[in-house]
Every structure is written in structure tokens, then in C-alpha cells.
Protein backbone atom coordinates (compact mmCIF):
# COMPACT_ATOMS: atom_id res chain seq x y z
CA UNK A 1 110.04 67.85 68.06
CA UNK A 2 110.04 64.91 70.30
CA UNK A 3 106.70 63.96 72.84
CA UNK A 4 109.20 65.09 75.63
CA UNK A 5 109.42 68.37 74.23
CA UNK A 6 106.01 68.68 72.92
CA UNK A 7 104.76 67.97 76.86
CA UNK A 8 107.34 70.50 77.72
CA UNK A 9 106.16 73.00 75.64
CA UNK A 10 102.51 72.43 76.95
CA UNK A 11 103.43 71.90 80.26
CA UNK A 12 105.47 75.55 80.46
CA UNK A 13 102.61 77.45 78.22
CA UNK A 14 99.67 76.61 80.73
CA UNK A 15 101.84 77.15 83.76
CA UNK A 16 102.62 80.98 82.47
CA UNK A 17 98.84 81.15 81.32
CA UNK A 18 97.66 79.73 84.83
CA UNK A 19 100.16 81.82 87.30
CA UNK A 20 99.39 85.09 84.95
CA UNK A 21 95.53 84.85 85.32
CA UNK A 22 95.92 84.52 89.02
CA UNK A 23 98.63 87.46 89.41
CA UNK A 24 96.17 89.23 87.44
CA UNK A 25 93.17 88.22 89.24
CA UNK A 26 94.62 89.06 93.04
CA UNK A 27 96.66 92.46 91.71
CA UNK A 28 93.58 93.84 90.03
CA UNK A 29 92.59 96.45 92.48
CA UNK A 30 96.34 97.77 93.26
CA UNK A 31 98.86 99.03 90.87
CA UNK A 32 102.76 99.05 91.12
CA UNK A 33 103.01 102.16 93.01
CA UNK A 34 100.69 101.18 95.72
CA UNK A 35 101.94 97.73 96.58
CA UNK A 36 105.40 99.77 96.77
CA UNK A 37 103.90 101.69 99.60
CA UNK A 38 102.08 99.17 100.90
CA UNK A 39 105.63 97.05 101.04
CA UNK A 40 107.26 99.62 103.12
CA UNK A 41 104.16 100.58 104.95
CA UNK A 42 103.98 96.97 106.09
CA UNK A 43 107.70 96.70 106.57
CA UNK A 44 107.45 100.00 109.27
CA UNK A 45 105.21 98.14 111.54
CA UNK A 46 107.96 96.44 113.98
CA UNK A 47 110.14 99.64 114.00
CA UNK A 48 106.18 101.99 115.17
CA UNK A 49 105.43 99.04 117.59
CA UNK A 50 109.01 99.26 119.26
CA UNK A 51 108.35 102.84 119.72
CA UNK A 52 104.98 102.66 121.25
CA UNK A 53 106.05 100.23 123.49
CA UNK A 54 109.03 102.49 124.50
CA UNK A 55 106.54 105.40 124.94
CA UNK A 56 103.69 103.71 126.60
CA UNK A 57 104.61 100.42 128.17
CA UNK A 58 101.55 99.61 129.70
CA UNK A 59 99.68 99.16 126.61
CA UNK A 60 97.88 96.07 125.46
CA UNK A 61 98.27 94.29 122.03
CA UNK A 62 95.20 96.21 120.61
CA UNK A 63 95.62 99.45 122.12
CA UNK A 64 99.15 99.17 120.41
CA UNK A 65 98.11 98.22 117.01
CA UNK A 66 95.46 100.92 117.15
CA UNK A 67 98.41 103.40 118.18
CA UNK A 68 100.44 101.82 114.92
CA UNK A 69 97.45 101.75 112.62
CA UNK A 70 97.30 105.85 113.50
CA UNK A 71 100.76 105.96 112.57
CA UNK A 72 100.46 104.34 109.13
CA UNK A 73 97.64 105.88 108.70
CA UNK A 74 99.08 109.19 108.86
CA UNK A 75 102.95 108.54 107.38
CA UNK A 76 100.93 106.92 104.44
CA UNK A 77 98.06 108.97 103.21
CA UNK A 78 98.56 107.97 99.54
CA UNK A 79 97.46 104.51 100.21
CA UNK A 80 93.77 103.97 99.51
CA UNK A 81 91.38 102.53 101.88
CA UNK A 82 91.40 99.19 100.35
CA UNK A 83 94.59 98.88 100.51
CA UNK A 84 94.92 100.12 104.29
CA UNK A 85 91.90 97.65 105.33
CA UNK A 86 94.11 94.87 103.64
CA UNK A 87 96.58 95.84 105.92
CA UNK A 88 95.16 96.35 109.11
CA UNK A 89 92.80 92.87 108.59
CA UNK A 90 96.69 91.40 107.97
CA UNK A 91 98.15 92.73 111.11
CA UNK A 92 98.53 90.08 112.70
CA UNK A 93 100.86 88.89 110.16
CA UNK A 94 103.23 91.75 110.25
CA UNK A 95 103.34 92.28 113.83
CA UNK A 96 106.31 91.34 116.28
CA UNK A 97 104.02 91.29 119.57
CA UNK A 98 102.37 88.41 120.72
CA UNK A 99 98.64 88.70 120.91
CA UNK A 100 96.98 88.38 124.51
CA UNK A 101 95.58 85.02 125.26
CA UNK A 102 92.18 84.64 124.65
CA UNK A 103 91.18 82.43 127.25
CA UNK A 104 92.78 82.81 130.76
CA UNK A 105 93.88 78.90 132.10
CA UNK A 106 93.55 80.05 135.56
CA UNK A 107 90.42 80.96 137.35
């Protein structure tokens, strides 16, 4: 076996040890079933944020993403509450709505 080889070999042995420990370190708390549902729980956001905007246009950006949390909430009962806080702390990553500004330019 060559030194090219040999640092290979290393090389490709800590990378699977390193990315394993962390994949096992963040999935801890959720098994396979439950990132599943929290996959298509996540993935149903835009489709229950079209429809509350349909229904009730005049709503803000929280009033909707209470209205969708509600919604998941409800369609997904199986997920547990870690798993639903990690999603509704991560909205804001799913969503397809623009937040309101914070700070209004005008006066």
C-alpha cells in the first residue's frame, strides 16, 4: 500500500467516523418515522398558507402562521412536541410569505 493510499484510507475512515457521530448526535431525539412526518408536515406549509390567505385575506404574517401552525397541529397529531416546536421555531424557513417589516421607514 502506497502513502497515497494509506492517507486515503485515513482520510475516508475519519470522514465516515466524523459525519456518523454528528448524524447521530443531531438525529438522537427523532426516529425515521417522525422525520418522515415531519418532511411532509413541513412540505404542507405553502399549500395551508395559500389557503388561509384565500380564506382570510386580511390576515397578517403571524396571525397566518398561527392559523397554519393549528392546521399542522391538527393534520399531524403523531408528531411529538419536540418535534412540532422544531418546526414552528423553523417557520420562517418553510414559509412562502414575507414577514412584516419590523421597523416602519416612514413616520
Amino acid at each position: 500500500m502506497t502513502i497515497d493510499e494509506m492517507c486515503a484510507f485515513a482520510y475516508k475512515a475519519t470522514r465516515d467516523m466524523v459525519f456518523g457521530i454528528l448524524a447521530d448526535e443531531h438525529m438522537e431525539d427523532y426516529d425515521s418515522d417522525e422525520v418522515a412526518v415531519m418532511g411532509e408536515a413541513v412540505s404542507m406549509i405553502p399549500a395551508y398558507e395559500e389557503i388561509c390567505k384565500r380564506v382570510y385575506p386580511y390576515y397578517t404574517f403571524s396571525e397566518v402562521k398561527e392559523h397554519v401552525v393549528g392546521c399542522i397541529m391538527w393534520a399531524y397529531p403523531q408528531l411529538s412536541t419536540d418535534a412540532f416546536d422544531r418546526i414552528v421555531d423553523k417557520y420562517h424557513w418553510y414559509t412562502t410569505i414575507l414577514e412584516e417589516p419590523r421597523f416602519s421607514m416612514c413616520s
